[in-house]
N, C-alpha and C. Protein backbone atom coordinates (compact mmCIF):
# COMPACT_ATOMS: atom_id res chain seq x y z
N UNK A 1 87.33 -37.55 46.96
CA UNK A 1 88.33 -38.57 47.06
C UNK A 1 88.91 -38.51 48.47
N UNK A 2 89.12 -39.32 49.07
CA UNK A 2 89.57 -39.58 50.26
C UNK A 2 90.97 -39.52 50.13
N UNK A 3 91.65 -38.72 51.07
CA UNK A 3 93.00 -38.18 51.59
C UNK A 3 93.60 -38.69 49.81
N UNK A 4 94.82 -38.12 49.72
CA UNK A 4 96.05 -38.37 48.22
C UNK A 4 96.75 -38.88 48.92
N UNK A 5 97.27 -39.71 47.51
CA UNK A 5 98.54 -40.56 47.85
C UNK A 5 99.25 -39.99 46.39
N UNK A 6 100.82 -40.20 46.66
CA UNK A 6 101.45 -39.97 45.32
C UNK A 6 102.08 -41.36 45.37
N UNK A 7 102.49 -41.14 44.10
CA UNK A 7 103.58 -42.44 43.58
C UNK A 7 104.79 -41.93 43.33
N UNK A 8 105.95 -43.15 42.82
CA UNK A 8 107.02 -42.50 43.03
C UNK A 8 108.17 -43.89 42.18
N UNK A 9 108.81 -43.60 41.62
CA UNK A 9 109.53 -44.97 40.77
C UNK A 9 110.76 -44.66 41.77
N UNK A 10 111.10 -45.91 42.38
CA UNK A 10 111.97 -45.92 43.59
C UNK A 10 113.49 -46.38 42.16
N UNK A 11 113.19 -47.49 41.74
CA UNK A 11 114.07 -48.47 40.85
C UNK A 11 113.84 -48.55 39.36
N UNK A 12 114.74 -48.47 38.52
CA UNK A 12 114.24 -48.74 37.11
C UNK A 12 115.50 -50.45 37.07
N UNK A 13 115.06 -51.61 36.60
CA UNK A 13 115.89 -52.57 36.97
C UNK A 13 116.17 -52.88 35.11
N UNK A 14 117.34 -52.85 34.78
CA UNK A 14 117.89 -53.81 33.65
C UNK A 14 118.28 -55.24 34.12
N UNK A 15 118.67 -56.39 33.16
CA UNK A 15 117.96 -56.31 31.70
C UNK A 15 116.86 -56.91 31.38
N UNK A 16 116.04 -56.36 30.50
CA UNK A 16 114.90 -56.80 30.21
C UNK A 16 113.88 -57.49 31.56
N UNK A 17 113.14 -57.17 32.38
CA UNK A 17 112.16 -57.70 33.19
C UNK A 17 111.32 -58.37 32.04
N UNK A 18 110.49 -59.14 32.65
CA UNK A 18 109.37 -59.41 32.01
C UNK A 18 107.87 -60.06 32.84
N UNK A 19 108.46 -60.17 34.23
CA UNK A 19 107.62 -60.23 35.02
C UNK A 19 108.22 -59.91 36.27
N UNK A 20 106.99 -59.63 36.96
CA UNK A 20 107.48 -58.92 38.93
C UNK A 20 106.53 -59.77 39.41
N UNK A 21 106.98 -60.05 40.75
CA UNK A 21 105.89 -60.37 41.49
C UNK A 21 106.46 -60.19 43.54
N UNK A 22 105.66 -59.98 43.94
CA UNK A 22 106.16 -60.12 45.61
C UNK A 22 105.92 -61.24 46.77
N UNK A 23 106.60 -61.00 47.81
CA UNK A 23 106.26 -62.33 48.15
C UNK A 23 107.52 -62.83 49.25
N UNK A 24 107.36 -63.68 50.45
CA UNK A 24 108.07 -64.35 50.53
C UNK A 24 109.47 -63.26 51.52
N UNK A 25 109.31 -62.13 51.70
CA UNK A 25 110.14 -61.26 51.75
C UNK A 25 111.07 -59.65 51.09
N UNK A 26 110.55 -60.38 49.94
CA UNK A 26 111.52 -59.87 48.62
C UNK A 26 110.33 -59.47 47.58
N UNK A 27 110.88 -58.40 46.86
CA UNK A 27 110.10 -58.75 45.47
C UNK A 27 111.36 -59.21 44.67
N UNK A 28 110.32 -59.80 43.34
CA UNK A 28 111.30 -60.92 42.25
C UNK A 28 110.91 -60.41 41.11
N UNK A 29 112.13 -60.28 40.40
CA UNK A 29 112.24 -59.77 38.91
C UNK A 29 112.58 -60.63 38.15
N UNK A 30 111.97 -61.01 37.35
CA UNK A 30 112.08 -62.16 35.91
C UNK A 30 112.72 -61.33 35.09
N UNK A 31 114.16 -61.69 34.61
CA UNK A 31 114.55 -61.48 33.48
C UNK A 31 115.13 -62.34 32.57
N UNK A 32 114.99 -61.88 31.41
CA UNK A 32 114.66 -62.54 30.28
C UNK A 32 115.89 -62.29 29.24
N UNK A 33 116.67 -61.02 28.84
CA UNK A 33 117.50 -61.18 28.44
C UNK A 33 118.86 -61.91 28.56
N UNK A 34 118.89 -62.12 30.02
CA UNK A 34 120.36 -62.66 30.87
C UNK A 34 119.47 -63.34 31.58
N UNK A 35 118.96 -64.99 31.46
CA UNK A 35 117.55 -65.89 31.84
C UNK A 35 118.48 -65.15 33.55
N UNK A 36 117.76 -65.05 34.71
CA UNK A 36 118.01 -65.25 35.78
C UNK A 36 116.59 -64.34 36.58
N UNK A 37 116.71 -64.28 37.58
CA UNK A 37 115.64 -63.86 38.85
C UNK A 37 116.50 -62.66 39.78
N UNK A 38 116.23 -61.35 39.83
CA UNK A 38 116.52 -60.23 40.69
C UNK A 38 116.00 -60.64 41.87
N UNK A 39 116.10 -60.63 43.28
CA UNK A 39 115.80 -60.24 44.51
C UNK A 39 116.07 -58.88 44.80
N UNK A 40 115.09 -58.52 45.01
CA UNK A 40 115.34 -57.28 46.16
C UNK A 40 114.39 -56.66 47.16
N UNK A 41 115.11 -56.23 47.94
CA UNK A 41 114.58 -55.98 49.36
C UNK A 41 113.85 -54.74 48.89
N UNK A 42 112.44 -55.05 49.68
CA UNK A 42 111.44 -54.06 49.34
C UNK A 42 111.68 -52.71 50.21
N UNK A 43 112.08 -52.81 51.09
CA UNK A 43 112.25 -51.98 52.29
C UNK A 43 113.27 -50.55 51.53
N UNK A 44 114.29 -50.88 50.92
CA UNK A 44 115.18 -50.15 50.15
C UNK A 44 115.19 -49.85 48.79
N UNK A 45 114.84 -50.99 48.28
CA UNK A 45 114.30 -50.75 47.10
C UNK A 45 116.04 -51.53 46.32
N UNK A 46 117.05 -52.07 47.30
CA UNK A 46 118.33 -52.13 46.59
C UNK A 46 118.17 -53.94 46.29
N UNK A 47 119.06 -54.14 45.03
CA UNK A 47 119.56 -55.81 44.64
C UNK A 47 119.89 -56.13 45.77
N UNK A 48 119.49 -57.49 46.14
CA UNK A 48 120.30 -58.22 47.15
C UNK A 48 120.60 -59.63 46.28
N UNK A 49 120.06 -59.79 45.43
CA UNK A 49 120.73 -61.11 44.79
C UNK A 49 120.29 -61.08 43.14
N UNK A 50 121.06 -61.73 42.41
CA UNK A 50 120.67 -61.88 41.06
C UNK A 50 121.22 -63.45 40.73
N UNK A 51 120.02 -64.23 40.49
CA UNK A 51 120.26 -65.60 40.47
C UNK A 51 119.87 -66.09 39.21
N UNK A 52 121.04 -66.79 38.64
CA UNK A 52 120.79 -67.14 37.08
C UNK A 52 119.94 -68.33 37.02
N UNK A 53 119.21 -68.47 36.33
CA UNK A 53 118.39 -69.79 35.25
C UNK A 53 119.11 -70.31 34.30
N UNK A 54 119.87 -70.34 33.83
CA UNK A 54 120.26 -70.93 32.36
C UNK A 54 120.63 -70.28 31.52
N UNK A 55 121.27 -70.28 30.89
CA UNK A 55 121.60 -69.57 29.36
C UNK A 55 120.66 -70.66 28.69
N UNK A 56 119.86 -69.92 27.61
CA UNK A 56 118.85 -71.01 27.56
C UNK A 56 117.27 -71.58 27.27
N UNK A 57 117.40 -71.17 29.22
CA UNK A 57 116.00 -71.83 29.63
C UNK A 57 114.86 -71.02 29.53
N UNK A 58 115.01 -69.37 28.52
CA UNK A 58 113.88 -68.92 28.19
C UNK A 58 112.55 -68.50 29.27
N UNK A 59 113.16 -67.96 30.70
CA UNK A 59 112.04 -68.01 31.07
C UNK A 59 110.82 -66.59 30.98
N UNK A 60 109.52 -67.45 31.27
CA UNK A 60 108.18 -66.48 30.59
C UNK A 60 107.39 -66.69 31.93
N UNK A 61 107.45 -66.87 32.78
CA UNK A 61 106.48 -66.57 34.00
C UNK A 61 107.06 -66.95 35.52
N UNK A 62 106.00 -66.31 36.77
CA UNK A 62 106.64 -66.68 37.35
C UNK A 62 105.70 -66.69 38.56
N UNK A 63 106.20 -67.28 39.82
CA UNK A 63 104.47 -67.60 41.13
C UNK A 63 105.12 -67.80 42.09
N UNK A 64 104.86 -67.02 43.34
CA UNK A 64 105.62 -67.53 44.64
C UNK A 64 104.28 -68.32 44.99
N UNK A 65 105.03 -69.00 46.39
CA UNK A 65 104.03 -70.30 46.79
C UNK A 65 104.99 -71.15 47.58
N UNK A 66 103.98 -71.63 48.34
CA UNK A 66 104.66 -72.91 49.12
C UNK A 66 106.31 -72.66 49.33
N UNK A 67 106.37 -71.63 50.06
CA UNK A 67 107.92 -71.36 50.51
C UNK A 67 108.71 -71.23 48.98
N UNK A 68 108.60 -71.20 48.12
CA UNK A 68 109.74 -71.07 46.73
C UNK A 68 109.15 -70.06 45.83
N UNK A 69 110.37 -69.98 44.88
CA UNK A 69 109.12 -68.68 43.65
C UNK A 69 109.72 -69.81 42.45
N UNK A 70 108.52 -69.61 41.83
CA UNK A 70 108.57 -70.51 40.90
C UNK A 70 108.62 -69.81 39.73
N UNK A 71 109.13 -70.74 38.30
CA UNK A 71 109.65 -69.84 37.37
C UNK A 71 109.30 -70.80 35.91
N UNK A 72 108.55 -70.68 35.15
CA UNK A 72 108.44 -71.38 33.93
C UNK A 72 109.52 -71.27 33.04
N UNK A 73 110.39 -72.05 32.46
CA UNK A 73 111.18 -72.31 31.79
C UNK A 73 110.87 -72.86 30.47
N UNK A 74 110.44 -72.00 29.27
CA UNK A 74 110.08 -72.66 28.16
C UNK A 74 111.24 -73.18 27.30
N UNK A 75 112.64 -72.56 27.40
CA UNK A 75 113.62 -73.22 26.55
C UNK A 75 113.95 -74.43 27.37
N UNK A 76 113.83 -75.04 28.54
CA UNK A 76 114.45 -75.88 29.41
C UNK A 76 113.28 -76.93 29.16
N UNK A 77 112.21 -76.67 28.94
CA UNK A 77 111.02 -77.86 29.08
C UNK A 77 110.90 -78.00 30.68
N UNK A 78 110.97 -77.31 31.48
CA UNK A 78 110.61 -77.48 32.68
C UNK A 78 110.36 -76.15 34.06
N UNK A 79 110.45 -75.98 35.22
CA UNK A 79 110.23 -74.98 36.03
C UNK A 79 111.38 -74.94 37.01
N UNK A 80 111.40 -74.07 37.28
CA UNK A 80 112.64 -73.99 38.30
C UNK A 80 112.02 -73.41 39.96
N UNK A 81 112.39 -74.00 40.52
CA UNK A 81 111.61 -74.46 42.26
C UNK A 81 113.31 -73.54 43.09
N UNK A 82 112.90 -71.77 43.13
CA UNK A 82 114.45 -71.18 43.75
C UNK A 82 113.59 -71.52 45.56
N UNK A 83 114.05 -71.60 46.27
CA UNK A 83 114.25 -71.55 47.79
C UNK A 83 114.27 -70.15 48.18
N UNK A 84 113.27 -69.60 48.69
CA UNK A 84 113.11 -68.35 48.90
C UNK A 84 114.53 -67.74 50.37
N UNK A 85 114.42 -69.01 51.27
CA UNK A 85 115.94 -68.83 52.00
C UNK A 85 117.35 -68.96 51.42
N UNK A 86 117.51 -69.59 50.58
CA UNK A 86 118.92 -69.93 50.58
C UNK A 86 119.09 -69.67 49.26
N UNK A 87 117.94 -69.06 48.12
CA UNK A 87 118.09 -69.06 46.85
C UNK A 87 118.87 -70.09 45.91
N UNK A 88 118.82 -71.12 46.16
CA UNK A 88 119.15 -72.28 45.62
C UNK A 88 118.08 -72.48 44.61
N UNK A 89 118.45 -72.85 43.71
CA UNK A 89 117.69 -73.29 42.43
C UNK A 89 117.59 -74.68 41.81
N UNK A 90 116.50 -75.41 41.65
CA UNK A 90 116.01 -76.85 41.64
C UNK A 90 115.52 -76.86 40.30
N UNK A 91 116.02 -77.52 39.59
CA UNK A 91 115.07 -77.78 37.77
C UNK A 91 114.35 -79.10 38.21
N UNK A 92 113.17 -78.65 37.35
CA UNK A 92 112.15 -80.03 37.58
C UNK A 92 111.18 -80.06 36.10
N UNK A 93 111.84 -81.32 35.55
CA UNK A 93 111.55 -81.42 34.32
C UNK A 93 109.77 -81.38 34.24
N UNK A 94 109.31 -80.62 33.25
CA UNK A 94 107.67 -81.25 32.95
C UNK A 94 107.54 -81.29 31.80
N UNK A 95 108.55 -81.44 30.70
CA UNK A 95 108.23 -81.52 28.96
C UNK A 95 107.42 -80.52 29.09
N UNK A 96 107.75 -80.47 27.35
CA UNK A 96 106.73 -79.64 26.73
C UNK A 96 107.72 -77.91 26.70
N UNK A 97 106.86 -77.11 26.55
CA UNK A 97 107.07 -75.98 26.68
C UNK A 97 106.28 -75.39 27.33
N UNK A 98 106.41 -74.95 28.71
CA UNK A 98 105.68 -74.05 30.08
C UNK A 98 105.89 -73.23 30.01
N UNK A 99 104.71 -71.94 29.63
CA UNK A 99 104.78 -70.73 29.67
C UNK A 99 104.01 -70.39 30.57
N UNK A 100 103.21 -70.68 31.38
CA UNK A 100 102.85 -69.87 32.58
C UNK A 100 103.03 -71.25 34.23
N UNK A 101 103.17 -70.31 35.33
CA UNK A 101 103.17 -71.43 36.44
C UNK A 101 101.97 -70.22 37.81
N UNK A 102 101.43 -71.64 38.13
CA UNK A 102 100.78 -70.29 39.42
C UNK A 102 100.58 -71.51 40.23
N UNK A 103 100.35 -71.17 41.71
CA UNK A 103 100.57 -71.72 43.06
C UNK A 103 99.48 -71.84 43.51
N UNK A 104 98.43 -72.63 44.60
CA UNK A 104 97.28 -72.50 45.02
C UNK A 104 97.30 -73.62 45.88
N UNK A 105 96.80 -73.33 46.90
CA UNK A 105 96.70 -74.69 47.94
C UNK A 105 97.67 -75.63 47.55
N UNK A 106 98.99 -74.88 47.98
CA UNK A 106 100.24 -75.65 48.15
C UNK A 106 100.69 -76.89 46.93
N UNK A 107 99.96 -76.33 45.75
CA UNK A 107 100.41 -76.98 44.10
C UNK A 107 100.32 -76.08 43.85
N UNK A 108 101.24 -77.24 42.35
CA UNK A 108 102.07 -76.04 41.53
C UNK A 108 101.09 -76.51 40.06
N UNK A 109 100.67 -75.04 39.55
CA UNK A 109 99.81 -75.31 38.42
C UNK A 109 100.87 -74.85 37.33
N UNK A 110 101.18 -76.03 36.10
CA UNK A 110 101.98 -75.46 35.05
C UNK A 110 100.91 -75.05 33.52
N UNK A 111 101.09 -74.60 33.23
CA UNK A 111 100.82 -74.39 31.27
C UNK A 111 101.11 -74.97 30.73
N UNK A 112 101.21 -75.92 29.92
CA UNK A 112 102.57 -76.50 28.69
C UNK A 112 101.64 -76.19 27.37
């Protein structure tokens, strides 16, 4: 095996995660008990923002892309488009119930 590496759990994050992903600056924590999105700076490993979704909006996935992280909203019937600068948060209706979203050549692919 070529040279070791160890690992190491920098953060344990409440409440309830249910998806991570990186990206954009930041990694992003989907949580699900209290609907909202963790930011935090990878560099430290500390919160720099916790941005709510809805009481609600149920969300189950999530995709950075095209400058935003995107967030499936199955209780809302739609996705939420946060602004990776200014963390501003945009609802954008698509009916139905969206449980997964992913990004690719600058579209946004939903589930319903």
């Amino acid at each position: 095996m070529r040279g070791s590496r160890s690992a190491a759990v920098l953060a344990r994050l409440r409440p309830a995660p249910v998806a991570v992903v990186a990206g954009e600056g930041a990694v992003w924590v989907l949580n699900a008990d209290s609907p909202s999105l963790t930011r935090i700076d990878p560099r430290d490993a500390t919160v720099k923002a916790t941005i709510p979704l809805g009481v609600g909006s149920n969300p189950t996935a999530i995709a950075i892309g095209a400058g935003a992280v995107w967030v499936a909203l199955t209780g809302d019937g739609a996705i939420a488009r946060l602004d990776a600068r200014s963390n501003d948060v945009e609802k954008i209706d698509v009916g139905g119930a969206p449980t997964g979203v992913a990004v690719a050549q600058r579209r946004i692919w939903i589930s319903v």
